[in-house]
N, C-alpha and C. Protein backbone atom coordinates (compact mmCIF):
# COMPACT_ATOMS: atom_id res chain seq x y z
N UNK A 1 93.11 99.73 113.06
CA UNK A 1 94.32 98.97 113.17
C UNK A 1 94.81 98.65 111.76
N UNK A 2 96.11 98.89 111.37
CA UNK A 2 96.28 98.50 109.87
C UNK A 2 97.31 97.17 110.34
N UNK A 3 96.71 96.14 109.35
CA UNK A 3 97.70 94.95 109.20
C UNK A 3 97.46 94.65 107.29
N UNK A 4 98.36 94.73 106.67
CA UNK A 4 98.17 94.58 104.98
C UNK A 4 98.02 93.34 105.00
N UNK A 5 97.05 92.94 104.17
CA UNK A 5 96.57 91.49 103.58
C UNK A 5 96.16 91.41 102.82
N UNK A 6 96.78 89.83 101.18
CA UNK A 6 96.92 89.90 100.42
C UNK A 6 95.56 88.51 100.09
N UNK A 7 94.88 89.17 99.29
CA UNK A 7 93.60 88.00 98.95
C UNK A 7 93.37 87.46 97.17
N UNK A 8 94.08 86.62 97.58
CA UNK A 8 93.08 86.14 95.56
C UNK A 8 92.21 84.98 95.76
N UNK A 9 91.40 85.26 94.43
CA UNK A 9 90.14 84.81 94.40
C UNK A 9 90.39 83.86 92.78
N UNK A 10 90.06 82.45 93.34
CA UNK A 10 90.25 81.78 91.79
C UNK A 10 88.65 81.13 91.61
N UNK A 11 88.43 80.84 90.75
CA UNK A 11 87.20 80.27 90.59
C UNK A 11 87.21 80.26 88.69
N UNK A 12 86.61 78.89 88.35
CA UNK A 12 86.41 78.72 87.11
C UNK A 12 84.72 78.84 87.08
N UNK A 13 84.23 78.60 85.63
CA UNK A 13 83.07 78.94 84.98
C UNK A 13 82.18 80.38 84.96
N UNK A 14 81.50 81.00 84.80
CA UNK A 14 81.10 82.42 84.40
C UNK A 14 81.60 83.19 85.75
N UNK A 15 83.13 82.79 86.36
CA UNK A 15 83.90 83.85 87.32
C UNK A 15 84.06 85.02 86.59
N UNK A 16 84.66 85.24 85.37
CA UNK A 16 84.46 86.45 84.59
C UNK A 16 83.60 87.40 84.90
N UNK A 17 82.43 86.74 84.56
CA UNK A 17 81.09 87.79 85.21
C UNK A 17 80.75 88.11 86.49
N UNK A 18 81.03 87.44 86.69
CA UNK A 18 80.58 87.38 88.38
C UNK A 18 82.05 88.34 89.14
N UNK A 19 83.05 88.54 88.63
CA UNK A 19 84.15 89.23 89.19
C UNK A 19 83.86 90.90 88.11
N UNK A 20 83.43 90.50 87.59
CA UNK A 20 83.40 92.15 86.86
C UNK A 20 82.51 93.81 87.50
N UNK A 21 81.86 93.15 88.44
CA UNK A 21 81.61 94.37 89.76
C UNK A 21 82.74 94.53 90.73
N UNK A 22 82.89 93.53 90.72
CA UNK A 22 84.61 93.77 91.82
C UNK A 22 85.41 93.83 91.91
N UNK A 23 85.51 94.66 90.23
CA UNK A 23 87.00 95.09 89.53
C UNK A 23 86.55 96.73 90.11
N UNK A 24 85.74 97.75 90.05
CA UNK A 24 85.21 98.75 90.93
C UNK A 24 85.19 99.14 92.31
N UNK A 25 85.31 100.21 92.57
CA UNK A 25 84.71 100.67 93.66
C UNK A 25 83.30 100.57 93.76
N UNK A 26 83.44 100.53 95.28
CA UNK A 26 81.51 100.67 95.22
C UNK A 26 81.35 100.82 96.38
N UNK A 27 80.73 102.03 96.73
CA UNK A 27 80.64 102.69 98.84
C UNK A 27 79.90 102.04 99.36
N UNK A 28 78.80 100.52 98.38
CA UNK A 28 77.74 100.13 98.79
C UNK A 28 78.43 98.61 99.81
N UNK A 29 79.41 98.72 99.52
CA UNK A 29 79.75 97.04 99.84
C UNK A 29 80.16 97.59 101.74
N UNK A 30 80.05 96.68 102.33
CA UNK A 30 80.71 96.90 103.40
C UNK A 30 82.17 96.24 103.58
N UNK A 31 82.84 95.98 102.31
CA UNK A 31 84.33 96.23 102.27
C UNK A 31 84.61 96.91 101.54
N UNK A 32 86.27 97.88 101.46
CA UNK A 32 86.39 98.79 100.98
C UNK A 32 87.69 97.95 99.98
N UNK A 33 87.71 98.46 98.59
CA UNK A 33 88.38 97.83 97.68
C UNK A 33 88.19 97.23 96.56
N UNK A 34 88.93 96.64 95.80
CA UNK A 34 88.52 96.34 94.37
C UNK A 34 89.64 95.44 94.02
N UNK A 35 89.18 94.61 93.07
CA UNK A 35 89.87 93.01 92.82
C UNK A 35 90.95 93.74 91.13
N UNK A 36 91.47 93.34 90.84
CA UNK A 36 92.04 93.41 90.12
C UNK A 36 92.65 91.94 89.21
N UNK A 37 92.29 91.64 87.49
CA UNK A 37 92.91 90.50 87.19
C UNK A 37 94.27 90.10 87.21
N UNK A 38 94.59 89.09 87.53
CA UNK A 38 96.04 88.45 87.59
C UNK A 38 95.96 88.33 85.80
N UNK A 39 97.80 89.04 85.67
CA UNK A 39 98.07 88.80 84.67
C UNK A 39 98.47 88.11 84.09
N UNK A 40 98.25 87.62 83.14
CA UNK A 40 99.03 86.14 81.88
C UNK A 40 100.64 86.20 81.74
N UNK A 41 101.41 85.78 81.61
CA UNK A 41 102.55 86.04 81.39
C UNK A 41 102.58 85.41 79.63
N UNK A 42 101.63 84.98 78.82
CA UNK A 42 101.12 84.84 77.62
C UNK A 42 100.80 86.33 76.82
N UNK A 43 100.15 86.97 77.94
CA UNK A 43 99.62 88.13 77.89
C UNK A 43 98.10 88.82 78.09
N UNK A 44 97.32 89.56 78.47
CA UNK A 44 95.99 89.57 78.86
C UNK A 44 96.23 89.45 80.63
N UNK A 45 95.02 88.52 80.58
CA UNK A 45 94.75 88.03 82.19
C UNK A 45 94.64 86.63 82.45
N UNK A 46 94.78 86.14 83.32
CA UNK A 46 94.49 84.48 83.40
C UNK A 46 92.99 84.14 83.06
N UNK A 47 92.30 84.32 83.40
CA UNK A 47 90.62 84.42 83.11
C UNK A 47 90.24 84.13 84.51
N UNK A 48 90.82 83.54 85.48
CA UNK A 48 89.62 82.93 86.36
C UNK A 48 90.84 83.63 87.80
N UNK A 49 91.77 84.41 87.57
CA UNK A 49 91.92 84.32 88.57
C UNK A 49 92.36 86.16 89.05
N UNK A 50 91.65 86.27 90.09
CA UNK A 50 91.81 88.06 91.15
C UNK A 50 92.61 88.66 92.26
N UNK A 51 93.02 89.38 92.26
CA UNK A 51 93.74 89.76 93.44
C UNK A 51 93.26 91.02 94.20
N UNK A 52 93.80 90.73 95.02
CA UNK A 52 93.74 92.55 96.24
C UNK A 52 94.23 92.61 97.11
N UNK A 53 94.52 93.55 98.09
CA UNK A 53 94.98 94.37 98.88
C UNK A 53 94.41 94.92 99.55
N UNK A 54 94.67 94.66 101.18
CA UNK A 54 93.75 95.26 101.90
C UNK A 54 94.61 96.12 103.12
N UNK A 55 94.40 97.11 103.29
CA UNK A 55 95.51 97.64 103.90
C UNK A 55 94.93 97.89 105.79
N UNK A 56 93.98 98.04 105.94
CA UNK A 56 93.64 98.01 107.68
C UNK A 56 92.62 97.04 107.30
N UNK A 57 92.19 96.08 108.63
CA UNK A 57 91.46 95.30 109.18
C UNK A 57 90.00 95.80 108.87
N UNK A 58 89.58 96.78 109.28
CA UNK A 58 87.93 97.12 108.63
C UNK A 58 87.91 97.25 107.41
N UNK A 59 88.93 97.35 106.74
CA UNK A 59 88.17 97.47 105.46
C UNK A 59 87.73 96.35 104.52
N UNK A 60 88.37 94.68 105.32
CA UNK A 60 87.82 93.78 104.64
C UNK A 60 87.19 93.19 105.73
N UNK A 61 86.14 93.83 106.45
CA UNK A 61 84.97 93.09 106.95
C UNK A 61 83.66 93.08 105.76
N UNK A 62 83.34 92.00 106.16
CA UNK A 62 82.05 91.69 104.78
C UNK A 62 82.53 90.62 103.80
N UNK A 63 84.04 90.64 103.35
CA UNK A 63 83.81 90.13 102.18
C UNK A 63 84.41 88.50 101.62
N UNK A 64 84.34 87.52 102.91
CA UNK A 64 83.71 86.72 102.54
C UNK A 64 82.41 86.61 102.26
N UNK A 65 81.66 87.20 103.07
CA UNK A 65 80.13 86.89 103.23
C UNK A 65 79.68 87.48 101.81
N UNK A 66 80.20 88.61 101.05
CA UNK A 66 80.08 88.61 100.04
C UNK A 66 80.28 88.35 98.64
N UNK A 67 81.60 87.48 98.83
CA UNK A 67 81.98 86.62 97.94
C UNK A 67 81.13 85.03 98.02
N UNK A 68 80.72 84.81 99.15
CA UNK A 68 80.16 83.32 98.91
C UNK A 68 78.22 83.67 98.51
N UNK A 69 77.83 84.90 98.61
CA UNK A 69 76.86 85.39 98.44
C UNK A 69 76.69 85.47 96.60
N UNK A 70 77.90 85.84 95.76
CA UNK A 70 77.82 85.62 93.99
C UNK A 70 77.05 84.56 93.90
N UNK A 71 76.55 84.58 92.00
CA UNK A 71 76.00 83.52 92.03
C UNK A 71 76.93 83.13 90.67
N UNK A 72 77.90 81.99 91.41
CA UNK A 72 78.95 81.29 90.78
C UNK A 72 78.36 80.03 90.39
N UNK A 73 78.22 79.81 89.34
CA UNK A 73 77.89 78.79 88.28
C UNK A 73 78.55 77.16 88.56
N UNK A 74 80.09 77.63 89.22
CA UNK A 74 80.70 76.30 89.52
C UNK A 74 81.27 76.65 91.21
N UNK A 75 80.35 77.06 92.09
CA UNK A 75 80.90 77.20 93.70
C UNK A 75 82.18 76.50 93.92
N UNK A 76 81.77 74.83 93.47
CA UNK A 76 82.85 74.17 94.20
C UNK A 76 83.82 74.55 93.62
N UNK A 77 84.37 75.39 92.73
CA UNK A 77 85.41 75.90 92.20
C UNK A 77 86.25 77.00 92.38
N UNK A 78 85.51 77.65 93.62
CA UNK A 78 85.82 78.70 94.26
C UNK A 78 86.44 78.44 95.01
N UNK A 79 87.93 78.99 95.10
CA UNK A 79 89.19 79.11 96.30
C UNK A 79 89.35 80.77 96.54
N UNK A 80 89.23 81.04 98.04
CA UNK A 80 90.12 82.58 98.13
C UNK A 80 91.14 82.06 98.58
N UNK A 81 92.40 82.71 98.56
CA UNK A 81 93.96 82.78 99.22
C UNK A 81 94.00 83.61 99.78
N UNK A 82 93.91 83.54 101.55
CA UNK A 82 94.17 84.90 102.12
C UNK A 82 95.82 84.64 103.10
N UNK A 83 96.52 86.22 102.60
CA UNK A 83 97.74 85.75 103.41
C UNK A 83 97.65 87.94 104.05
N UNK A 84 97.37 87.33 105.47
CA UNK A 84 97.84 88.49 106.70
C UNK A 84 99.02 88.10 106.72
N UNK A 85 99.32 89.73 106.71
CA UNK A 85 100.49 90.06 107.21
C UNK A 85 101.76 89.32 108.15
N UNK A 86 100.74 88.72 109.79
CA UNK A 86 101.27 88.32 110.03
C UNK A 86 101.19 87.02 109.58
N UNK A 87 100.63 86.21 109.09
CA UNK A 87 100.63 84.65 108.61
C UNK A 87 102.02 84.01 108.17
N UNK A 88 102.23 82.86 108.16
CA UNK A 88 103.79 82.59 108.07
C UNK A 88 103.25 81.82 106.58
N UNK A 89 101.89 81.35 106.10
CA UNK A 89 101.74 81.51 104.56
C UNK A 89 100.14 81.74 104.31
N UNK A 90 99.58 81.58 103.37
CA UNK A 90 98.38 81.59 102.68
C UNK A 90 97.16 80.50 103.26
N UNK A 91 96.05 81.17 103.76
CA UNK A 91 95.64 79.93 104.07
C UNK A 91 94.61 79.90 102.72
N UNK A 92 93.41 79.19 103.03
CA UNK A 92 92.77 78.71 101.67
C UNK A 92 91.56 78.70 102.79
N UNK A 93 90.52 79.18 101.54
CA UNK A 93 88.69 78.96 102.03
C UNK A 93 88.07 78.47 100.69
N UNK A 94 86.85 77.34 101.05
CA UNK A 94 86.12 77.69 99.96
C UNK A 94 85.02 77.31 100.27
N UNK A 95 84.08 77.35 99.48
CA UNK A 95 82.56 77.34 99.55
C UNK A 95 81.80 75.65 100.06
N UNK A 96 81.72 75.42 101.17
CA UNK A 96 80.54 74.37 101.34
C UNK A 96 79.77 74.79 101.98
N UNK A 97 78.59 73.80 101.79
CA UNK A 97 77.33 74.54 101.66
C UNK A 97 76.67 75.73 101.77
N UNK A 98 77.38 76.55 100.61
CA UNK A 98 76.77 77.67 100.20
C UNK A 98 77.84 78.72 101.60
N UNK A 99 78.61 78.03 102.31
CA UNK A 99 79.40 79.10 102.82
C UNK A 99 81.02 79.02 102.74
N UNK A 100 81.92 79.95 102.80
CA UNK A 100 83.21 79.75 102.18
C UNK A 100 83.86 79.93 104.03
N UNK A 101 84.47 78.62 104.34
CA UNK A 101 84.85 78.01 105.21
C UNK A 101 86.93 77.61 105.02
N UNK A 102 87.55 78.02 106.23
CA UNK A 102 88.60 77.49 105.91
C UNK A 102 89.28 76.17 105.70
N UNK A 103 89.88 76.03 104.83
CA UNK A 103 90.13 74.50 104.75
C UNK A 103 91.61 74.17 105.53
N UNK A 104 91.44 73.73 106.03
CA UNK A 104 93.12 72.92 107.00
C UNK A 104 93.96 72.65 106.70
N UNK A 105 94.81 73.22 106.25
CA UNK A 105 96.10 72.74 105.44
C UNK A 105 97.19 72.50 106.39
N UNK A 106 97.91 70.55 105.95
CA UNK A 106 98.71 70.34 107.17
C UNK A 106 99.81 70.92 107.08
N UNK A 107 100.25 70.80 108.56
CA UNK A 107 101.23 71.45 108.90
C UNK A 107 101.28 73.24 109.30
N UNK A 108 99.64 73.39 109.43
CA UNK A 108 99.41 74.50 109.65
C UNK A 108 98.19 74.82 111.05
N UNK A 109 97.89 75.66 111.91
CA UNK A 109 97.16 76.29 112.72
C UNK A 109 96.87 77.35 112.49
N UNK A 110 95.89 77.75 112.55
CA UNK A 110 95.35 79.21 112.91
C UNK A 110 95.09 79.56 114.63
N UNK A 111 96.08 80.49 115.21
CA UNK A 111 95.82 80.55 116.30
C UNK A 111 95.04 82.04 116.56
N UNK A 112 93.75 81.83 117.71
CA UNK A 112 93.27 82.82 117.75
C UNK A 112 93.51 83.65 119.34
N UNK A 113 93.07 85.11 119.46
CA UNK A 113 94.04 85.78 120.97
C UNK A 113 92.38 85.69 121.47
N UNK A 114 92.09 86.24 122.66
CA UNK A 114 90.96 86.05 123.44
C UNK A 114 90.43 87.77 123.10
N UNK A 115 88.91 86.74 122.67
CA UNK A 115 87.88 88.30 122.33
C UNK A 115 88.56 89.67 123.07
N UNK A 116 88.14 90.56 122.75
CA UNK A 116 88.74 91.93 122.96
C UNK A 116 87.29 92.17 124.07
N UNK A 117 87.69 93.01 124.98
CA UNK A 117 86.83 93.84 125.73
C UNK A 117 85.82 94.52 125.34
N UNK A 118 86.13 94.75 124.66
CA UNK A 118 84.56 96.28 123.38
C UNK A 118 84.79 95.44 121.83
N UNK A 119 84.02 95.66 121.11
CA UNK A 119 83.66 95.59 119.72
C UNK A 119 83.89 96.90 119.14
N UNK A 120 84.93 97.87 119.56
CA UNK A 120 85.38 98.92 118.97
C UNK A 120 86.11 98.89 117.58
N UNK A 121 86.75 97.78 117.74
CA UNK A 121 87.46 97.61 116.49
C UNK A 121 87.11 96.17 115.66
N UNK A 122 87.77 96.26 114.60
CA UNK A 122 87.41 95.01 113.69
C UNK A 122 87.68 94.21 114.21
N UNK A 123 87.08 92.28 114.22
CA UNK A 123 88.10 90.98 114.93
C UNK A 123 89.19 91.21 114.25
N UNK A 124 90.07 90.07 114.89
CA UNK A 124 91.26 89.79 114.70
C UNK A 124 91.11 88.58 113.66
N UNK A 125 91.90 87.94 112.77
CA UNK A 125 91.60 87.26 111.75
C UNK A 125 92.40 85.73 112.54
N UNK A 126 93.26 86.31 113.55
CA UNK A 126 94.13 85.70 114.31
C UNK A 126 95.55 84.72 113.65
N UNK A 127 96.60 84.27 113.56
CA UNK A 127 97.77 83.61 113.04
C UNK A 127 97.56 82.71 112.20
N UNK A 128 97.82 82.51 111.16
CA UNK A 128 97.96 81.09 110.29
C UNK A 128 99.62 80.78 110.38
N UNK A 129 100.13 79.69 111.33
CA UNK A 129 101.45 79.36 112.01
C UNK A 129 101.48 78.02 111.15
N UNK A 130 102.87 78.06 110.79
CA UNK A 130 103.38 76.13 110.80
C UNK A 130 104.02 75.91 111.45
N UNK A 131 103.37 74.70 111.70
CA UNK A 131 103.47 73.99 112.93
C UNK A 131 104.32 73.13 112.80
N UNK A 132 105.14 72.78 111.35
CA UNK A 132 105.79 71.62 110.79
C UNK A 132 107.20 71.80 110.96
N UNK A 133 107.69 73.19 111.26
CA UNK A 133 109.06 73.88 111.16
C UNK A 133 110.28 73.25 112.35
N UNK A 134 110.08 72.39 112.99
CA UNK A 134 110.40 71.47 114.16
C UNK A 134 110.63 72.50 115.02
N UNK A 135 111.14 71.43 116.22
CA UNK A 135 111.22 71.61 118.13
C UNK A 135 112.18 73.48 117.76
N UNK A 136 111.42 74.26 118.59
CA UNK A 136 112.15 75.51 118.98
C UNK A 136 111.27 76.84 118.06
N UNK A 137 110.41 76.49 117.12
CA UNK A 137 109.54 77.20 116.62
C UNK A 137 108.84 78.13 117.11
N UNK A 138 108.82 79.22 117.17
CA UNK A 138 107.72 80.13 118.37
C UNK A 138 106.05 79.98 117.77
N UNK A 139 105.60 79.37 118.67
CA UNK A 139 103.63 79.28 118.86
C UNK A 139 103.34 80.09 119.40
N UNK A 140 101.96 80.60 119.03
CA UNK A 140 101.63 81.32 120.39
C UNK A 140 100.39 80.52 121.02
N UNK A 141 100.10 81.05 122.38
CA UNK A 141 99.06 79.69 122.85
C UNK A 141 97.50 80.09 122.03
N UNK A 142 96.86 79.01 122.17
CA UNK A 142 95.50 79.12 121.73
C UNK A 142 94.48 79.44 122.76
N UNK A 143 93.82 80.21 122.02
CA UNK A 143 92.89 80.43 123.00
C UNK A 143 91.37 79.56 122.90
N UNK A 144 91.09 79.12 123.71
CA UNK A 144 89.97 78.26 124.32
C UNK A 144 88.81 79.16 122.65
N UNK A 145 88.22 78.11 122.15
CA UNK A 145 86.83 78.40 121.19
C UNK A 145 85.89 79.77 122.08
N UNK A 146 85.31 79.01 123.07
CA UNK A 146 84.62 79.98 123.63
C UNK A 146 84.98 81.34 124.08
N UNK A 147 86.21 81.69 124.38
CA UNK A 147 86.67 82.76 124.63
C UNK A 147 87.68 83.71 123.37
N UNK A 148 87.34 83.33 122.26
CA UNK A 148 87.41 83.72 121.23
C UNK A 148 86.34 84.88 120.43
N UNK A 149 86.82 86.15 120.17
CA UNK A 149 85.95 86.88 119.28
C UNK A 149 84.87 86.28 118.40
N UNK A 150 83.75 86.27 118.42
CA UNK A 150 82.74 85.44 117.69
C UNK A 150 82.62 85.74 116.14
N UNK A 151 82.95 87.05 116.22
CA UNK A 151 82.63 88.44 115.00
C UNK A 151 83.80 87.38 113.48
N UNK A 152 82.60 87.41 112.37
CA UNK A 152 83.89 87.00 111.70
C UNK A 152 84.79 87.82 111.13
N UNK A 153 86.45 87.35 110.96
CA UNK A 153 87.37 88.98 110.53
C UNK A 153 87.18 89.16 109.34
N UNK A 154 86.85 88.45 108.51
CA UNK A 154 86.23 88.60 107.16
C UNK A 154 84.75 88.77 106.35
């Protein structure tokens, strides 16, 4: 299934190092892709902060689990920005306890569709909607926790 989604990765203290394998390819990761530095408008790169592109749904399975897996010097300093395609903006994750979790930003939902029949394909990462846009806004309904894909889309 291709849906394009746009991910940066900020994090201060030895992020440098710790992002310099995932400026590469590498067939070993079980996501497919490579970070690239955000540029300075000073000139250079910002230092602490990455981007990417993900163009179908399997190819960024894994990589939270492998981004909160680095060994980042300042965790709590770690933000990803992930914005799907369909998302109406960016949501935000970051690392507690030792796992990178979404954080709630108001005026926003993540709505999820009901698990799929087979595990043929990647989960669904499901809607990041605002909810703040007043009366006449299109939602879509939520689906019940339990009857939700378990698999994480990231």
């Amino acid at each position: 299934m291709s849906r394009i989604a746009e991910v940066i990765v900020l994090a201060l203290g030895n992020s440098p190092e710790v992002m310099e394998p995932l400026l590469e390819h590498d067939d070993e990761r079980t996501w497919t892709g490579r970070f690239v530095p955000i540029p300075s408008p000073l000139g250079g790169a910002i230092g602490y902060g990455w981007a990417s592109e993900f163009v179908r749904m399997g190819s960024r399975t894994g990589l939270l689990k492998h981004l909160e897996s680095l060994p980042w010097d300042r965790p709590e300093s770690v933000q990803v920005l992930i914005h799907d395609e369909e998302d109406d903006c960016f949501g935000l994750w970051m690392i507690h306890d030792g796992a990178l979790v979404e954080i709630p930003l108001p005026g926003t939902e993540r709505f999820h569709g009901p698990a799929p029949e087979t595990f043929e394909f990647a989960p669904s990462p499901g809607l990041l909607v605002r909810t703040d846009q007043g009366e006449g806004y299109w939602r879509p309904e939520q689906t019940p926790e339990h009857l939700r894909d378990p698999r994480p889309a990231w």
